[in-house]
PDB file of N, CA and C in Angstrom:
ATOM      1  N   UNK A   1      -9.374   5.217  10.300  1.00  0.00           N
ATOM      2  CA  UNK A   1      -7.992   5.354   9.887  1.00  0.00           C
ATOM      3  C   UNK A   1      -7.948   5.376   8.361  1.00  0.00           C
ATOM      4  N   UNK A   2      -7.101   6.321   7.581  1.00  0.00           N
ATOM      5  CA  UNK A   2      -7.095   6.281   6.131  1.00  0.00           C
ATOM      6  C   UNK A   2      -5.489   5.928   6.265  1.00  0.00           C
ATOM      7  N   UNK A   3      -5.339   5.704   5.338  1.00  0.00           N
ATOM      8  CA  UNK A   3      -4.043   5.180   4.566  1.00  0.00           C
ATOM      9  C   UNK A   3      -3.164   6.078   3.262  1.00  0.00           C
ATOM     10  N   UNK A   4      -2.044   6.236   3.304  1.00  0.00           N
ATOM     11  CA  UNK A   4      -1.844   7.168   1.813  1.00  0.00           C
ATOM     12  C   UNK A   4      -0.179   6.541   2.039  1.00  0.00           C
ATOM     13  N   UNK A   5       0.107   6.658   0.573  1.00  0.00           N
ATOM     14  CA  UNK A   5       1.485   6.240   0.180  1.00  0.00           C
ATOM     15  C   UNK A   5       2.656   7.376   0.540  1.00  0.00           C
ATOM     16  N   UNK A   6       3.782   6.932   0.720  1.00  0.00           N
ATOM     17  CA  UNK A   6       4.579   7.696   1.461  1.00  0.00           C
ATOM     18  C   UNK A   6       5.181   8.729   0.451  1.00  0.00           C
ATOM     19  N   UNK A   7       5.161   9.719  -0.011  1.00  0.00           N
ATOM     20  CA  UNK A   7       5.478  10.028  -1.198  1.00  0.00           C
ATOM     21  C   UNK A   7       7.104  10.438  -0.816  1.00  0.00           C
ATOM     22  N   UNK A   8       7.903  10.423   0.406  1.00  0.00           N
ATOM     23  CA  UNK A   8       9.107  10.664   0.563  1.00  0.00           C
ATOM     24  C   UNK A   8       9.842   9.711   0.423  1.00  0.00           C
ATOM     25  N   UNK A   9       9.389   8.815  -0.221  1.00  0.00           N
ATOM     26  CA  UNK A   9      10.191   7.616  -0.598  1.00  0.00           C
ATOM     27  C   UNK A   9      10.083   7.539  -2.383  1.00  0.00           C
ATOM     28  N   UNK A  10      11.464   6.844  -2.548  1.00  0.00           N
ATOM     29  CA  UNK A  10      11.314   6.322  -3.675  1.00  0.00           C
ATOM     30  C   UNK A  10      10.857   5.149  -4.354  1.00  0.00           C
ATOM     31  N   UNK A  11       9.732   5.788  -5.130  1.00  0.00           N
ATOM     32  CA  UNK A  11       9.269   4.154  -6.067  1.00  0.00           C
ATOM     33  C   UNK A  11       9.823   3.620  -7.229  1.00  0.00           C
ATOM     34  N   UNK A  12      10.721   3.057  -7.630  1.00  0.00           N
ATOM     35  CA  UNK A  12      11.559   2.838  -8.653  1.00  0.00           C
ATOM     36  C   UNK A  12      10.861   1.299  -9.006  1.00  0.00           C
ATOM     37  N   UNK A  13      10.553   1.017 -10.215  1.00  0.00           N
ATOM     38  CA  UNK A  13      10.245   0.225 -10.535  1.00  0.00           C
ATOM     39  C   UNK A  13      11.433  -1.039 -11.286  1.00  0.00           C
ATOM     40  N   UNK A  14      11.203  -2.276 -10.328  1.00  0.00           N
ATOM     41  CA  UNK A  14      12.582  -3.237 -10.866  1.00  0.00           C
ATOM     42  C   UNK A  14      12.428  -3.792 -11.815  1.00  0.00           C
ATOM     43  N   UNK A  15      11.167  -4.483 -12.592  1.00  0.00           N
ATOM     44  CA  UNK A  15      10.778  -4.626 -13.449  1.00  0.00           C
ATOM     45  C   UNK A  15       9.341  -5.037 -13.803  1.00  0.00           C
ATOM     46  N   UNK A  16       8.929  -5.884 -14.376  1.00  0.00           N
ATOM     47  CA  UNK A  16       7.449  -5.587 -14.870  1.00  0.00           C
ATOM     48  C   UNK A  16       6.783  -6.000 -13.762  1.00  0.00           C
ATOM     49  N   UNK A  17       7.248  -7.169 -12.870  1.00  0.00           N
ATOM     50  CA  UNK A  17       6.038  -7.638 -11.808  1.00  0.00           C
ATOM     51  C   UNK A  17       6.518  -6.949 -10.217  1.00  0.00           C
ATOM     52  N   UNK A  18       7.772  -6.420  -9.925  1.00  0.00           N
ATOM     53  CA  UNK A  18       7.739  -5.660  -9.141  1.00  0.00           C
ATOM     54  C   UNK A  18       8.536  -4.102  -8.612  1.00  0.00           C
ATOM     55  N   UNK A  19       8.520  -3.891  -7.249  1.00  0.00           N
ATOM     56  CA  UNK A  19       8.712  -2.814  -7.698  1.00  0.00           C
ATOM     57  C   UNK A  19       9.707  -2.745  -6.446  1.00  0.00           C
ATOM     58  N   UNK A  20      10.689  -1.277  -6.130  1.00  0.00           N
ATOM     59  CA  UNK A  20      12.082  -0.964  -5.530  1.00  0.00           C
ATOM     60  C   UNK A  20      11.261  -0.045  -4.529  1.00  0.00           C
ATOM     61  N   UNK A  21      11.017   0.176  -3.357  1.00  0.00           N
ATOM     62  CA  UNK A  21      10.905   1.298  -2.756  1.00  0.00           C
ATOM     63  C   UNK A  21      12.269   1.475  -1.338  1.00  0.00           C
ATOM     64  N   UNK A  22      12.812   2.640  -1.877  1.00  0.00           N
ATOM     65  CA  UNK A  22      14.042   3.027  -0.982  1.00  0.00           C
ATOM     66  C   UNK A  22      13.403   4.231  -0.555  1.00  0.00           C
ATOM     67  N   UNK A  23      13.945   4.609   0.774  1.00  0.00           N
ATOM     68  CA  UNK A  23      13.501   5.229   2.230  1.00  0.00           C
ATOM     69  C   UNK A  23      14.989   5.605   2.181  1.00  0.00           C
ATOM     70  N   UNK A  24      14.946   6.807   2.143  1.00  0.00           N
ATOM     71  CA  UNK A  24      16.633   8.311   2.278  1.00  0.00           C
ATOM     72  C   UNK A  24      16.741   7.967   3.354  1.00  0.00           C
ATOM     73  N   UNK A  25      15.777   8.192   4.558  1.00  0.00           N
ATOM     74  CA  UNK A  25      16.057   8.392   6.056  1.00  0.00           C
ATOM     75  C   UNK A  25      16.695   7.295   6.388  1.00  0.00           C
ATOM     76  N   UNK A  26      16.421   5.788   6.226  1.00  0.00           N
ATOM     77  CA  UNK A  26      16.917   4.591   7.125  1.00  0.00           C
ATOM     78  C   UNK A  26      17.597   3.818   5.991  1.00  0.00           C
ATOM     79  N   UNK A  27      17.849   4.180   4.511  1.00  0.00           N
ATOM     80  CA  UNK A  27      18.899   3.467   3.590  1.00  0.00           C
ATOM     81  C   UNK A  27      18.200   2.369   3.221  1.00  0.00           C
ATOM     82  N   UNK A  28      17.399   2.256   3.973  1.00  0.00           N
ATOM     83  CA  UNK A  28      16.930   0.632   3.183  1.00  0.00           C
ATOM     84  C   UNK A  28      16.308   0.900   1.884  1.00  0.00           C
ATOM     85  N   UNK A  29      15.821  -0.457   1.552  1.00  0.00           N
ATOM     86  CA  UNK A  29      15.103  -1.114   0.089  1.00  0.00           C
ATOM     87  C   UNK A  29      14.279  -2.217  -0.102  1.00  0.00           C
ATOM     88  N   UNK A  30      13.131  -1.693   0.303  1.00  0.00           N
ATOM     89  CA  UNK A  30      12.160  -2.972   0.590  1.00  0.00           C
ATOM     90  C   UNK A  30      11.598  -2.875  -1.589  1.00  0.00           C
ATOM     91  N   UNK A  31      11.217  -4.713  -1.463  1.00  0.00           N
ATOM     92  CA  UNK A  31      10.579  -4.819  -2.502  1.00  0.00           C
ATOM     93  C   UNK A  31       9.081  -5.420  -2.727  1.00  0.00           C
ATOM     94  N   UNK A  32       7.760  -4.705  -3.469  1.00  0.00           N
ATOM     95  CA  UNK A  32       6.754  -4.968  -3.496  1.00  0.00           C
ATOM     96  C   UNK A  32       6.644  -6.287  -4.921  1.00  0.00           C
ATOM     97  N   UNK A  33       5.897  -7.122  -4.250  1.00  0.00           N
ATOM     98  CA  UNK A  33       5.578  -7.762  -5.553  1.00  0.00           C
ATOM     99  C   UNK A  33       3.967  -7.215  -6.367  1.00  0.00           C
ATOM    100  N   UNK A  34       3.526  -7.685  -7.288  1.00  0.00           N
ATOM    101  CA  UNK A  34       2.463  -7.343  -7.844  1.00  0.00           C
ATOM    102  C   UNK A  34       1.414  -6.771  -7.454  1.00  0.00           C
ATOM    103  N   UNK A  35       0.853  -7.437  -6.163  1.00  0.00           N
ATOM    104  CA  UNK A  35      -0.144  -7.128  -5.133  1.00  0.00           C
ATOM    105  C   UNK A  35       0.185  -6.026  -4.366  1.00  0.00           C
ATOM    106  N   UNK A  36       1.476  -5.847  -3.918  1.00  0.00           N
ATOM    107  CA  UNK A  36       1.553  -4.947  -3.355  1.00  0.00           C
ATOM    108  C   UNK A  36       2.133  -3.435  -3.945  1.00  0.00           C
ATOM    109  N   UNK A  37       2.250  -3.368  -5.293  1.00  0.00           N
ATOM    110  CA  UNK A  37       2.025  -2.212  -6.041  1.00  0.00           C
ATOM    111  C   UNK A  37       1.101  -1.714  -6.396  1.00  0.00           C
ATOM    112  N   UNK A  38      -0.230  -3.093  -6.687  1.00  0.00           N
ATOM    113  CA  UNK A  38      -1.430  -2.575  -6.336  1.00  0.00           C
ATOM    114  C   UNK A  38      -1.806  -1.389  -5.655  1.00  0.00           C
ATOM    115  N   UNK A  39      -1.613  -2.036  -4.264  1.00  0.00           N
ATOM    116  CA  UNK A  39      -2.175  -1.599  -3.197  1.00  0.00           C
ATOM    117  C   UNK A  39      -1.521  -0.378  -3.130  1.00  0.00           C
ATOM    118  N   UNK A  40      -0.103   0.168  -3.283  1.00  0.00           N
ATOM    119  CA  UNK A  40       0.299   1.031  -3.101  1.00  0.00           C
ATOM    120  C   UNK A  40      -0.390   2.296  -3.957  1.00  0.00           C
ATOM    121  N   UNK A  41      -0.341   2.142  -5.551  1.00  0.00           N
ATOM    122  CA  UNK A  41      -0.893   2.966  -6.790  1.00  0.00           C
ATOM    123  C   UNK A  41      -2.287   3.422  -6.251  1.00  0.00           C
ATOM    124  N   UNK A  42      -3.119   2.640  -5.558  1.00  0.00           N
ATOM    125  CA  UNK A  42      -4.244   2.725  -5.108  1.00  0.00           C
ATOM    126  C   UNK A  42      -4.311   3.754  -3.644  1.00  0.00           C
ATOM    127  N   UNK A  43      -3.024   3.581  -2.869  1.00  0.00           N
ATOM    128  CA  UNK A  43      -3.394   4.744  -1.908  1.00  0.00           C
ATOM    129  C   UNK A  43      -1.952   6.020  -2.074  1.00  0.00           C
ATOM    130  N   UNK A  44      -2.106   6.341  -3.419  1.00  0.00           N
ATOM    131  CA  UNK A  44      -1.937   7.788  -3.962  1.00  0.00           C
ATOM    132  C   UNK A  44      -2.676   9.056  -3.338  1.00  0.00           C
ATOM    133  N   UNK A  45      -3.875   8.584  -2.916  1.00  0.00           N
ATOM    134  CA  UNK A  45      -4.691   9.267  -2.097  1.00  0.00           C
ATOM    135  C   UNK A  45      -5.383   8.934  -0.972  1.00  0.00           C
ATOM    136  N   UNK A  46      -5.295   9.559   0.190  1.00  0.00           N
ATOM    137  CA  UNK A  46      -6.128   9.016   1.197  1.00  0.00           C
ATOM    138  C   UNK A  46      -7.213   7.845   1.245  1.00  0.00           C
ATOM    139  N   UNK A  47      -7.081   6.866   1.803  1.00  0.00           N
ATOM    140  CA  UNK A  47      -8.166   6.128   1.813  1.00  0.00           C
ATOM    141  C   UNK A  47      -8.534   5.527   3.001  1.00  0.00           C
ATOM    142  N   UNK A  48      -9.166   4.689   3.295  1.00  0.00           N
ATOM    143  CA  UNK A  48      -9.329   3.780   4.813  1.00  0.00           C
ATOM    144  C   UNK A  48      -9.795   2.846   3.978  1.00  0.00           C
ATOM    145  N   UNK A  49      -9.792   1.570   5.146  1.00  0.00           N
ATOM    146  CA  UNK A  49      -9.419   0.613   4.531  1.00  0.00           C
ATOM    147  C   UNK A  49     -10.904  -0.193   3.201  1.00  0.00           C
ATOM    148  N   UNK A  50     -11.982   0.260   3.813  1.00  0.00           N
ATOM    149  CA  UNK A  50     -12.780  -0.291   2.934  1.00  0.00           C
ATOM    150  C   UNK A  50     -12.632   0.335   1.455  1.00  0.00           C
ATOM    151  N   UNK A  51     -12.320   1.426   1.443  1.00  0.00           N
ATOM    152  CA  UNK A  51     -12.321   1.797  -0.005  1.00  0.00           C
ATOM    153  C   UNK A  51     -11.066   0.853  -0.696  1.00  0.00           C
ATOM    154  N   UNK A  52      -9.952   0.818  -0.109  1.00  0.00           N
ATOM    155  CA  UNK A  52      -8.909   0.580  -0.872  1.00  0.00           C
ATOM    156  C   UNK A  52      -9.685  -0.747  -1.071  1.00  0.00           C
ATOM    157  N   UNK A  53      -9.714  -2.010  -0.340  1.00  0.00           N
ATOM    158  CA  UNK A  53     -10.905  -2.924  -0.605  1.00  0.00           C
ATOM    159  C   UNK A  53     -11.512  -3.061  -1.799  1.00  0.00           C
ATOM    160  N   UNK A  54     -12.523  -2.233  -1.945  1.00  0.00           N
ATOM    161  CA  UNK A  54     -13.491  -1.999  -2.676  1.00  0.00           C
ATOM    162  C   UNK A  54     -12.331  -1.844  -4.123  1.00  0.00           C
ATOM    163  N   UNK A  55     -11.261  -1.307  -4.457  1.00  0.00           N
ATOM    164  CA  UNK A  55     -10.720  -0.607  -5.203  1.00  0.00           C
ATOM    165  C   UNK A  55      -9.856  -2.238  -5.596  1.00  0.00           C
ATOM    166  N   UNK A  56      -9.771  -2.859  -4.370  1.00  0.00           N
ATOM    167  CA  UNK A  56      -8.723  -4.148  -4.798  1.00  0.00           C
ATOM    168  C   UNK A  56      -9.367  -5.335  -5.481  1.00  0.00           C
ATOM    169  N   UNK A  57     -10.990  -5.361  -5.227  1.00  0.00           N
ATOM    170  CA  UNK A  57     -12.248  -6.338  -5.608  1.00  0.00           C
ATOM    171  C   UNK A  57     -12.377  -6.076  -7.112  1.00  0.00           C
ATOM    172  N   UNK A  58     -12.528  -4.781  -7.318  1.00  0.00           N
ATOM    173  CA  UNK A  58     -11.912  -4.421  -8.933  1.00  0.00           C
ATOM    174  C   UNK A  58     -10.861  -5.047  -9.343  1.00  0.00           C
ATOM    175  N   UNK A  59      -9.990  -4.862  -9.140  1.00  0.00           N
ATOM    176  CA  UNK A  59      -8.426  -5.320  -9.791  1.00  0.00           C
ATOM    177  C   UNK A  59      -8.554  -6.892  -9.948  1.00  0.00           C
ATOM    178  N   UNK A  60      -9.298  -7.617  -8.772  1.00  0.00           N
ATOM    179  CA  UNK A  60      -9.249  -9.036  -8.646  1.00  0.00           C
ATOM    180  C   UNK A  60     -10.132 -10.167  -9.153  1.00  0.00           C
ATOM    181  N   UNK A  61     -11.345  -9.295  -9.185  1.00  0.00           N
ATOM    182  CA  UNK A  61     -12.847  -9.596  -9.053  1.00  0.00           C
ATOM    183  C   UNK A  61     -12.861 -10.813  -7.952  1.00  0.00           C
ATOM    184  N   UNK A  62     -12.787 -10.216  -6.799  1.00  0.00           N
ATOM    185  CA  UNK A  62     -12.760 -10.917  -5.562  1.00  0.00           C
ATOM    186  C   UNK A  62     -13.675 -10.162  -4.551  1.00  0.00           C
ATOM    187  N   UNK A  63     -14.298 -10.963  -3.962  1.00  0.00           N
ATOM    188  CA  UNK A  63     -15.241  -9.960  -2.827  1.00  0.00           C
ATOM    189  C   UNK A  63     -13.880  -9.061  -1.588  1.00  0.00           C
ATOM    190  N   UNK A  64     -14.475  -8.254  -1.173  1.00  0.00           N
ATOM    191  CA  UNK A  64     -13.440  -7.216  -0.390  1.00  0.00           C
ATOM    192  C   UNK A  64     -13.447  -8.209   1.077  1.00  0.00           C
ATOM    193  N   UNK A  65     -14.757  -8.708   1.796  1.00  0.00           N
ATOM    194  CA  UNK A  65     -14.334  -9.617   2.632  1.00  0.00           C
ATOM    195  C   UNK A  65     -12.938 -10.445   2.550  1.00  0.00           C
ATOM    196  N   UNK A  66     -12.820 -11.196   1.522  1.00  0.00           N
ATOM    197  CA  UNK A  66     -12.022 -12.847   1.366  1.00  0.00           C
ATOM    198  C   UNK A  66     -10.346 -12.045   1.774  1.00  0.00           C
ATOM    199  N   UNK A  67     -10.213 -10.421   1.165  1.00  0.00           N
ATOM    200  CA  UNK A  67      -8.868  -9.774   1.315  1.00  0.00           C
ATOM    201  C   UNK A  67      -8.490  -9.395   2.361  1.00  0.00           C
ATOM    202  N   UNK A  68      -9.795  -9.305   3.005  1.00  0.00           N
ATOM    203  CA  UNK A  68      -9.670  -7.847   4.202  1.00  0.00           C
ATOM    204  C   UNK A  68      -8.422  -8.260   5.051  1.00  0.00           C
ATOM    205  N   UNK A  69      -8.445  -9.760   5.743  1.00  0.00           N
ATOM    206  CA  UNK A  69      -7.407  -9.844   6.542  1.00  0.00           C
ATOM    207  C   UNK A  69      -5.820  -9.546   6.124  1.00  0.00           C
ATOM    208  N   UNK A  70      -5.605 -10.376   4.770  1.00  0.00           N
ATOM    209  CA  UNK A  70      -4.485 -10.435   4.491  1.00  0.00           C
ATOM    210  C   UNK A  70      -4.007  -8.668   3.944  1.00  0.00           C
ATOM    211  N   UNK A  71      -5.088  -8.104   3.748  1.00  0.00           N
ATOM    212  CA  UNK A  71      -4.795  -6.570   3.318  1.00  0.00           C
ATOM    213  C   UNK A  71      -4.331  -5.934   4.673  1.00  0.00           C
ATOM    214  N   UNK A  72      -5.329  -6.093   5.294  1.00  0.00           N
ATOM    215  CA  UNK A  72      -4.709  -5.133   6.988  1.00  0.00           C
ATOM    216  C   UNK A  72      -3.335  -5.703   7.681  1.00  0.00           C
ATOM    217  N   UNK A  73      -3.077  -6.881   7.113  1.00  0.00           N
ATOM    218  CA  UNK A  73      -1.773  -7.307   7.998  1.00  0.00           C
ATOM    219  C   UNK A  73      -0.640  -6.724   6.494  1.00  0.00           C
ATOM    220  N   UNK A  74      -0.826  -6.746   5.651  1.00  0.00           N
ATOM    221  CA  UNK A  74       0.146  -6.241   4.398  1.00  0.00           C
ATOM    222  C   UNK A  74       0.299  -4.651   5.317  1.00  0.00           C
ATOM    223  N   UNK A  75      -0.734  -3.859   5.376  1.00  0.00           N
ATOM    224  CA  UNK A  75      -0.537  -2.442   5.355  1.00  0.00           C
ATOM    225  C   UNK A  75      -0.247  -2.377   6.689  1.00  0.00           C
ATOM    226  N   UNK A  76      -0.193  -3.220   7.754  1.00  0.00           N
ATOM    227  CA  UNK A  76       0.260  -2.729   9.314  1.00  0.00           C
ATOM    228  C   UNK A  76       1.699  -2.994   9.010  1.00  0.00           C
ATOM    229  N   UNK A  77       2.304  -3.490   8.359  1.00  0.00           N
ATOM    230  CA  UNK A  77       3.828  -3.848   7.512  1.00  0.00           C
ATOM    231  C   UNK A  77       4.122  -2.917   7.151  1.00  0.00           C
ATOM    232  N   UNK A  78       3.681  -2.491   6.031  1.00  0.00           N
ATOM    233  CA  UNK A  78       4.023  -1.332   5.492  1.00  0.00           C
ATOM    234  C   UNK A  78       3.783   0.022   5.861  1.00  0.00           C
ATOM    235  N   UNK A  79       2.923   0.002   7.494  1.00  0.00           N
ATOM    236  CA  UNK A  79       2.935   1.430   8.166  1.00  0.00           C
ATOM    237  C   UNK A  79       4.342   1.163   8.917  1.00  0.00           C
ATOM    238  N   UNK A  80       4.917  -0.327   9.170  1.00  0.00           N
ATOM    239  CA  UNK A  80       6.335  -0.147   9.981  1.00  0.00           C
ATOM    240  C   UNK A  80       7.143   0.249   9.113  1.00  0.00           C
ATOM    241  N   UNK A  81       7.418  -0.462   8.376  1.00  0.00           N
ATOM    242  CA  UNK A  81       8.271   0.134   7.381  1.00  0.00           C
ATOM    243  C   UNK A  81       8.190   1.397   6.646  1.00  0.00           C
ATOM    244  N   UNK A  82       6.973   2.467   6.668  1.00  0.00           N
ATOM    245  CA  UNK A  82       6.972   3.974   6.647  1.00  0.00           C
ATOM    246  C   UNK A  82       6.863   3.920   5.155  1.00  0.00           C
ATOM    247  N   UNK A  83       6.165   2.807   4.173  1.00  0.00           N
ATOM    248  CA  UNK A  83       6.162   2.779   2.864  1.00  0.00           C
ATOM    249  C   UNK A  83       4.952   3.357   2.865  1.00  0.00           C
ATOM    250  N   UNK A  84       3.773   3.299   3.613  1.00  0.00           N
ATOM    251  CA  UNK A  84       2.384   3.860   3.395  1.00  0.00           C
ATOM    252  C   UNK A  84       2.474   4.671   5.412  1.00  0.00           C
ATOM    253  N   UNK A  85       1.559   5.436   5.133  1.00  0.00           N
ATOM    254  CA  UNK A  85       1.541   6.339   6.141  1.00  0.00           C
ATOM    255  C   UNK A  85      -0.182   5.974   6.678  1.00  0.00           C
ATOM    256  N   UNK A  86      -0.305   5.861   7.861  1.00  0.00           N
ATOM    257  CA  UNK A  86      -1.429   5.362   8.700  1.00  0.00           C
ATOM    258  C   UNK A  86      -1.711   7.171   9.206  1.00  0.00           C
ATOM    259  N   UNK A  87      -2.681   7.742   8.874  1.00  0.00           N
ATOM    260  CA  UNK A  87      -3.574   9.261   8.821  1.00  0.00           C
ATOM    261  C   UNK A  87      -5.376   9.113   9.740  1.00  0.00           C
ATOM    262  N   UNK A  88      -5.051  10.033  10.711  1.00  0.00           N
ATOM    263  CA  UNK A  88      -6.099  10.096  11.528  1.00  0.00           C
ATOM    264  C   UNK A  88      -7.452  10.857  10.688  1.00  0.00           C
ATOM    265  N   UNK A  89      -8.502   9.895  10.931  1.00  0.00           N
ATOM    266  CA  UNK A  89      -9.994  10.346   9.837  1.00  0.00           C
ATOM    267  C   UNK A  89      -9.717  12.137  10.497  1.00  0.00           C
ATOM    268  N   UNK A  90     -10.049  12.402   9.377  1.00  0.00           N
ATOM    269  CA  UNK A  90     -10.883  13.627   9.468  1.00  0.00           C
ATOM    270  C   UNK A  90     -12.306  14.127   9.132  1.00  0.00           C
ATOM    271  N   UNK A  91     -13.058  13.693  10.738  1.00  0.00           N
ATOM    272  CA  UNK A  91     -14.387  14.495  10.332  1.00  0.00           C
ATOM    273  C   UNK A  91     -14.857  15.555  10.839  1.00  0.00           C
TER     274      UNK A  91
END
């Protein structure tokens, strides 16, 4: 499974530590805090989950294990809420 940010939404930034994302289709306005703008900036482009990982161990200097859980339950959130889009591998 790769992951990529919803680009039909809006990312409006609220201020320095987080950020506004509004969805046209359902009116809402969910808000990311720090971590999770991260994560978002980071799947600009397709990824699955170890890369983004790998990409978040950078940002943290944290091993990608210690995240993994709390990362996959952040992004099964944010595939409900249609802020990041869940994309079948292509091989």
């Amino acid at each position: 499974m790769k992951y990529q940010k919803n680009n039909a939404m809006d990312f409006i930034p609220a201020d320095e530590t987080s950020l506004a994302v509004f969805d046209h289709e359902s009116g809402d306005t969910h808000l990311l805090d720090e971590r999770g703008i991260d994560i978002v900036n980071l799947l600009g482009e397709p990824q699955d989950i170890q890369s983004l990982l790998s990409g978040l161990a950078e940002i943290y200097d944290a091993a990608p294990d210690d995240m993994q859980e709390e990362v996959a339950a952040f992004l099964t959130q944010m595939v409900e809420k249609r802020i990041v889009l869940a994309l079948a591998h292509e091989d």
